[in-house]
C-alpha atoms as a PDB file:
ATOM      1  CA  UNK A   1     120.904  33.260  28.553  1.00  0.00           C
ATOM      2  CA  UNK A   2     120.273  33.635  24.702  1.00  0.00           C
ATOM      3  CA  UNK A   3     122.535  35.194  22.046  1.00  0.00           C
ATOM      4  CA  UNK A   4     121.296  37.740  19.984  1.00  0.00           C
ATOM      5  CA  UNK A   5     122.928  39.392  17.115  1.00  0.00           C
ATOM      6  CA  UNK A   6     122.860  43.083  16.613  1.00  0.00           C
ATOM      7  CA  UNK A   7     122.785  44.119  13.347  1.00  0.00           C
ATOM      8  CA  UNK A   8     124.010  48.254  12.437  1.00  0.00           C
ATOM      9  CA  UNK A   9     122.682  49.263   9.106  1.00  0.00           C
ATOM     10  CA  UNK A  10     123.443  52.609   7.600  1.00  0.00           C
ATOM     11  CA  UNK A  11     120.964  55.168   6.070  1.00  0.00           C
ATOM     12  CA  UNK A  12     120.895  53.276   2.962  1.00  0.00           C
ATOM     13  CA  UNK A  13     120.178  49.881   4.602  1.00  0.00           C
ATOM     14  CA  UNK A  14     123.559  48.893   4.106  1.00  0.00           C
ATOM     15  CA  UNK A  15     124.422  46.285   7.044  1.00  0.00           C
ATOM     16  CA  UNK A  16     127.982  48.093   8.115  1.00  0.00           C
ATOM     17  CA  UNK A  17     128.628  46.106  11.045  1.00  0.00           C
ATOM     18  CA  UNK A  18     127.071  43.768  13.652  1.00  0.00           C
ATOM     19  CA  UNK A  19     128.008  42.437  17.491  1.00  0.00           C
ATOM     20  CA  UNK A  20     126.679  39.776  19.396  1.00  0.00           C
ATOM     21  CA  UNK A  21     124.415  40.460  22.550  1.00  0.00           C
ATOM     22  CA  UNK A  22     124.032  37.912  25.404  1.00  0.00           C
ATOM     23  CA  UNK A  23     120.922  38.399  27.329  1.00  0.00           C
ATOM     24  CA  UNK A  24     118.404  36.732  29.933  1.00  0.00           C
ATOM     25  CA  UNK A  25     115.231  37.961  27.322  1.00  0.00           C
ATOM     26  CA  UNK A  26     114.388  40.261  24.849  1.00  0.00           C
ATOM     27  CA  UNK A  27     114.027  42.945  27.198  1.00  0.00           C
ATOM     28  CA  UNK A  28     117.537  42.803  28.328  1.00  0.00           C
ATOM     29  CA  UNK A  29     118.866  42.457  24.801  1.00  0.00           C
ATOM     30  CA  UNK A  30     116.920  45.425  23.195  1.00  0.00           C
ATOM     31  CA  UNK A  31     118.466  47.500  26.456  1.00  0.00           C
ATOM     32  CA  UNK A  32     122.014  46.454  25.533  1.00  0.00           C
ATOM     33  CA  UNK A  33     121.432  47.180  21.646  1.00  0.00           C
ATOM     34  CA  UNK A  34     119.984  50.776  22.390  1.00  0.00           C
ATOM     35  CA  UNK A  35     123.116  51.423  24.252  1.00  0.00           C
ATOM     36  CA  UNK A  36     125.458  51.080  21.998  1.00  0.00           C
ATOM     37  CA  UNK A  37     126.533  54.049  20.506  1.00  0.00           C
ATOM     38  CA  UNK A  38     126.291  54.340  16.448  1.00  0.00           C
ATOM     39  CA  UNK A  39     128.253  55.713  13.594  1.00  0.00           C
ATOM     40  CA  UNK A  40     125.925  58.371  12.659  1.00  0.00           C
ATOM     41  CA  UNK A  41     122.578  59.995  13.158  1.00  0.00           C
ATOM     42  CA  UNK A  42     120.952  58.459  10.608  1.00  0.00           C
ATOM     43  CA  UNK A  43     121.716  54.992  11.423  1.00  0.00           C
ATOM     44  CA  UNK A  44     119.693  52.456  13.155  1.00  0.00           C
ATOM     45  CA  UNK A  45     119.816  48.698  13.906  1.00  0.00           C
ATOM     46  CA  UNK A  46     118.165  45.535  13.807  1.00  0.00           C
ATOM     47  CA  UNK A  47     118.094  42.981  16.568  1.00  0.00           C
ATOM     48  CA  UNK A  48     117.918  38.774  15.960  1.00  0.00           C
ATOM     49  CA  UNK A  49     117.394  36.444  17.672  1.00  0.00           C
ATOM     50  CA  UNK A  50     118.410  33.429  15.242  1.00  0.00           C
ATOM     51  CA  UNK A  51     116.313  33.993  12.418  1.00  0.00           C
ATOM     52  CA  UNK A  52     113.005  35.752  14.777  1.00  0.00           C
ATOM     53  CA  UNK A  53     113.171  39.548  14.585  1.00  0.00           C
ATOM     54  CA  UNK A  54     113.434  41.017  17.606  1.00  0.00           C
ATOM     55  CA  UNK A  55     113.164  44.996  17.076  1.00  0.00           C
ATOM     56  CA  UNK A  56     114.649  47.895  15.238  1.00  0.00           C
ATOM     57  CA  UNK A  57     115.202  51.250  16.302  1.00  0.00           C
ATOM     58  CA  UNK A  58     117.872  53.707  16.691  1.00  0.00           C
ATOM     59  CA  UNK A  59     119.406  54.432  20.203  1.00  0.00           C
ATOM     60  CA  UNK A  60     118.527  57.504  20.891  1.00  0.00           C
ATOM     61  CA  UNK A  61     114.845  56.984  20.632  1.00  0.00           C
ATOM     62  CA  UNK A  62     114.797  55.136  24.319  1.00  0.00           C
ATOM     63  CA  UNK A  63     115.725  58.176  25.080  1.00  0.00           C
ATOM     64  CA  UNK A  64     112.828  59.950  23.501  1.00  0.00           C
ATOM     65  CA  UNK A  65     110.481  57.628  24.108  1.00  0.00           C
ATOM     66  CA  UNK A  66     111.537  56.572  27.853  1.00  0.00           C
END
């Protein structure tokens, strides 16, 4: 298992809050972060995994994009 750190920036950019993730791969982790609901619709976050950059997104595009 790996942590990963889950990083919630605003639509400025503005890091507002973050959570750590535990998670077999990257797969597993970028599930978990898209879950997580956010403050607003214009937010977004960024997933680490130490200091490699795992993805960023918003949540609801999984759903869009399946």
């Amino acid at each position: 298992m790996t942590d990963y750190w889950c990083r919630f920036v605003d639509s400025r950019g503005r890091v507002y809050a973050s959570e750590k993730l535990v998670a077999r791969d990257d797969s597993e982790a970028i599930a978990k972060a898209r879950a997580i609901p956010l403050r607003s619709a214009g937010d977004s976050f960024e997933l680490w995994d130490g200091r490699r950059h795992v993805d960023v997104g918003h949540p609801r595009e999984a759903a869009r994009n399946g």
